[in-house]
Protein backbone atom coordinates (compact mmCIF):
# COMPACT_ATOMS: atom_id res chain seq x y z
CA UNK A 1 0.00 0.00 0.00
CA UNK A 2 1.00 3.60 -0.52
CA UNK A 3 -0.15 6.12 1.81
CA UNK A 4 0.06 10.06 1.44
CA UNK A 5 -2.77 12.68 0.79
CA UNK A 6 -2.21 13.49 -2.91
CA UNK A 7 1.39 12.10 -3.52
CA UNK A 8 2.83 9.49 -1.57
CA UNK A 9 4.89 10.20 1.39
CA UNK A 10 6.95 6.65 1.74
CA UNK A 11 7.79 4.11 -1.08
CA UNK A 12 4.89 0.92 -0.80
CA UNK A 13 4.88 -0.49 2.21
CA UNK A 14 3.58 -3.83 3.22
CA UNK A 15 3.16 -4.66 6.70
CA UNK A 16 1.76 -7.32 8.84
CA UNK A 17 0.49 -6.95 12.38
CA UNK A 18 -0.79 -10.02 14.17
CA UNK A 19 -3.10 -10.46 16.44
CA UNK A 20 -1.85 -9.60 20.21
CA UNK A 21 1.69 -8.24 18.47
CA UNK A 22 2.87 -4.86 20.61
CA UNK A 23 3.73 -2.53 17.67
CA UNK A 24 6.32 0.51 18.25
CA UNK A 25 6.50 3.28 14.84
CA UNK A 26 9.44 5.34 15.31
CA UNK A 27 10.99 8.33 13.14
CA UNK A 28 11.11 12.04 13.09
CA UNK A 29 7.93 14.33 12.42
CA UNK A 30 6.80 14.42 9.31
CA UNK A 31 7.46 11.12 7.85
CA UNK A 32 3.44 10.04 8.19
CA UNK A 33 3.17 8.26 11.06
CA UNK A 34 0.13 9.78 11.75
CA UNK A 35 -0.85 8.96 8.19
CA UNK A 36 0.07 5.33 7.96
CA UNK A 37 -2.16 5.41 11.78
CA UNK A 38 -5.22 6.80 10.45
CA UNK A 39 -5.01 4.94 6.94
CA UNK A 40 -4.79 2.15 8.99
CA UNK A 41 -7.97 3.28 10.94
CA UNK A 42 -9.66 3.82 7.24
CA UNK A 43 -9.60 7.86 7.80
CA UNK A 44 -7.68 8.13 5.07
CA UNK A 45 -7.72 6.07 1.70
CA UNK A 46 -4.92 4.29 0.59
CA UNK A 47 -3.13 5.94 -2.41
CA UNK A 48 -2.46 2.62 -3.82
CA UNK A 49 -2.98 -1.16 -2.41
CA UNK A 50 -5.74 -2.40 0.07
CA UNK A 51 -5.51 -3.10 3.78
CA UNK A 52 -6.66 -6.38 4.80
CA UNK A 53 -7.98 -6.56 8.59
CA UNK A 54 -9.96 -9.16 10.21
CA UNK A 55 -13.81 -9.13 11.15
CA UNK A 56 -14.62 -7.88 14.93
CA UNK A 57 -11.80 -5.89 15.23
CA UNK A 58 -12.93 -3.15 18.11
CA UNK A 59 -10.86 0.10 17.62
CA UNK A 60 -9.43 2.43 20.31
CA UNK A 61 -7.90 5.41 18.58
CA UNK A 62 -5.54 7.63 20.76
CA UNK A 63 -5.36 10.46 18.27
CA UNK A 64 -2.21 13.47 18.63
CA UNK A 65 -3.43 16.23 20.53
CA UNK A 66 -5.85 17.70 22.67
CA UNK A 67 -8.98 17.93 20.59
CA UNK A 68 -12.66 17.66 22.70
CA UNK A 69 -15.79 17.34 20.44
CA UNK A 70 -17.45 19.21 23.72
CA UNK A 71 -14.48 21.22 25.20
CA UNK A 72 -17.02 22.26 28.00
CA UNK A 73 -17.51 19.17 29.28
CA UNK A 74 -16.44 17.43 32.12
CA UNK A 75 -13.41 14.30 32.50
CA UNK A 76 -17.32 12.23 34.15
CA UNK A 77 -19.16 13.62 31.21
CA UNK A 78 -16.44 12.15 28.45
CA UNK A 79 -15.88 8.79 29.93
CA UNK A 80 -19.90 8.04 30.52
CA UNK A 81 -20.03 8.95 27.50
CA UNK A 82 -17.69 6.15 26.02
CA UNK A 83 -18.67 3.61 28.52
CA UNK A 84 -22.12 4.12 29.23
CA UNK A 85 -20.91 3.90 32.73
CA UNK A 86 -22.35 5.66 36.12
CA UNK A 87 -20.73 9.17 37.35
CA UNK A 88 -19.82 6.77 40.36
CA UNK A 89 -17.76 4.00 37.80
CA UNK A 90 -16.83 6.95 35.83
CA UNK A 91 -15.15 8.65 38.71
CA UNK A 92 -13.29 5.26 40.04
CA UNK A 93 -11.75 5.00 36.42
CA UNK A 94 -10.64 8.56 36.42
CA UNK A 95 -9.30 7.95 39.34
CA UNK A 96 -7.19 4.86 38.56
CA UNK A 97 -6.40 6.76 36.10
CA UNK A 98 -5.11 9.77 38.05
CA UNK A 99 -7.65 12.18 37.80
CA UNK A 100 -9.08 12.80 40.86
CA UNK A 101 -11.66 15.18 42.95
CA UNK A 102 -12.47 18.06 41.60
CA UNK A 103 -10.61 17.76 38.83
CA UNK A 104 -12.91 15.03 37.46
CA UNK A 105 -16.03 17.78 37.12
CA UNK A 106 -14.28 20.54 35.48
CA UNK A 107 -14.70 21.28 32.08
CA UNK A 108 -12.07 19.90 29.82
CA UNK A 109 -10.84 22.90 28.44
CA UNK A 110 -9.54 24.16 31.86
CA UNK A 111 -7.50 20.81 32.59
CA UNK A 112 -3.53 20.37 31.81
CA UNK A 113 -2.29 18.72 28.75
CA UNK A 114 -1.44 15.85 31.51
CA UNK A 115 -4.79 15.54 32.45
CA UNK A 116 -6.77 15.81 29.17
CA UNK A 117 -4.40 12.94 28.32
CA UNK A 118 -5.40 10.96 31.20
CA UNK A 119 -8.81 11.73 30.39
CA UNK A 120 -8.25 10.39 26.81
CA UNK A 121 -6.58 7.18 28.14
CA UNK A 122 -9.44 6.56 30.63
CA UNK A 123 -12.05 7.01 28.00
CA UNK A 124 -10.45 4.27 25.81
CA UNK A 125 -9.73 2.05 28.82
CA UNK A 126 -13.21 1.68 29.54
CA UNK A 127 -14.32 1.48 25.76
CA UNK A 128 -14.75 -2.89 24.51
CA UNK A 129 -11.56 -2.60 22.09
CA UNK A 130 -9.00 -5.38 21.03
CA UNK A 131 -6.94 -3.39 18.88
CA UNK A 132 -5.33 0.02 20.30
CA UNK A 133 -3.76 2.27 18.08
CA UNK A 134 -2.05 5.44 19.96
CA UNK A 135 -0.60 8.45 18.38
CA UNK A 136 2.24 10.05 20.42
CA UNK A 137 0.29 9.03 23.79
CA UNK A 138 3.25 10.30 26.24
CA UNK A 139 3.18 13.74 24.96
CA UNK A 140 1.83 15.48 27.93
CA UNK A 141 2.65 12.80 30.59
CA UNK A 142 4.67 12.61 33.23
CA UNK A 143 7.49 10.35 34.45
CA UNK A 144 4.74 8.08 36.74
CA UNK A 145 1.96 7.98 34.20
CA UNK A 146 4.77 6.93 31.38
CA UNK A 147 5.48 3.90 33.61
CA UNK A 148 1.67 3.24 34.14
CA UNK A 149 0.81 3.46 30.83
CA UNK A 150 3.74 1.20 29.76
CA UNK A 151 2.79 -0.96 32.18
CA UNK A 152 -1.03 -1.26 30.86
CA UNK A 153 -0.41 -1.48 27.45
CA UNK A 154 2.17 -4.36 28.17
CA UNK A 155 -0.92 -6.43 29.97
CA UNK A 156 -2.78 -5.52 27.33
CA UNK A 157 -4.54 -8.62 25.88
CA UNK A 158 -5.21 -6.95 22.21
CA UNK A 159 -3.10 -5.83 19.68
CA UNK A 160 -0.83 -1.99 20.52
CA UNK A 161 0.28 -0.26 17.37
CA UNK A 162 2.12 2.96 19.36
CA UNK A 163 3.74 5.87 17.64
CA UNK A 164 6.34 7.19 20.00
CA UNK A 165 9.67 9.78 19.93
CA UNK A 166 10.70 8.43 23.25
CA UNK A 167 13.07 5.54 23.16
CA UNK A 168 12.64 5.01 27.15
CA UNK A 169 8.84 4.46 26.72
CA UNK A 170 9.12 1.89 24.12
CA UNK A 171 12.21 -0.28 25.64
CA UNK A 172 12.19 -4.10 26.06
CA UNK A 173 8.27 -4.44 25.41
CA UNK A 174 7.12 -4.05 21.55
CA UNK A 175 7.02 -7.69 19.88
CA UNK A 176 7.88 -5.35 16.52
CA UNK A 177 9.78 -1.59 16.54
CA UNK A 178 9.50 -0.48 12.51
CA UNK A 179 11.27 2.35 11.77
CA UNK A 180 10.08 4.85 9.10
CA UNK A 181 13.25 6.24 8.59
CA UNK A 182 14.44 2.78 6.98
CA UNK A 183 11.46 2.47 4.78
């Protein structure tokens, strides 16, 4: 498959993920990462060549940056709204998360990048997925919730494809690193 927008942005690639495989992308901005993710997630059409994925595949897409469909509402608000879940539940995974008291009924807007991350990563935590596909999830994180989030993905029972810039964060755990640089 090629992917780009109008023209290609790497030679054809052909990959293949396998079920419960931890997947690392690595390379400077700009080489499509984000592309190859969300041509992957069938937001973007393949320039040339198909994509072949399984039936029941549940996505969870992390996507780059800080983005709210309702910036006004709350971290509760978001993550009932995923899960379906009580503002009770909703609270207990926020809080596992690391978003706690008030913090977890302010609107979303008024949060740190840190914590509209955590929001992000609760939501998808409590969505039914088996494939999780994160864009540059570390961005706003710190040292602690790195190691957490490492540590989750790793038990993860589904399938991680993770774009990352920090070598640290993807040590000793992907099955697969591919490198776009050496496409």
């Amino acid at each position: 498959m090629q992917i780009g927008y109008r023209t290609p942005l790497l030679p054809p690639l052909s990959l293949q993920i396998q079920r419960g495989e931890k997947v690392a992308i690595i390379g400077f901005n700009g080489l499509g990462k984000s592309t190859l993710l969300k041509t992957l997630l069938g937001e973007i059409p393949a320039l040339r060549g198909h994509i072949d994925t399984e039936n029941g595949i549940q996505w969870g897409y992390f996507e780059q940056g800080l983005q709210w469909r309702f910036p006004e509402s709350s971290p509760v608000q978001a993550v009932c709204g995923v899960g379906q879940l009580t503002d009770k539940t909703a609270r207990q995974k926020l809080a596992e998360c690391g978003l706690r008291g008030k913090k977890a009924v302010r609107p979303l807007r008024t949060l740190s990048g840190g914590e509209q991350t955590k929001v992000k990563l609760c939501c998808l935590a409590v969505m039914e997925t088996n494939v999780l596909v994160l864009d540059e999830p570390t961005t706003h994180l710190d040292v602690d919730a790195k190691m957490a989030l490492q540590h989750a993905l790793k038990a993860y029972a589904g399938t991680v494809i993770v774009v990352s810039h920090e070598p640290q964060f993807i040590e000793h755990w992907p099955d697969k690193v591919i490198d776009m640089t050496q496409l």
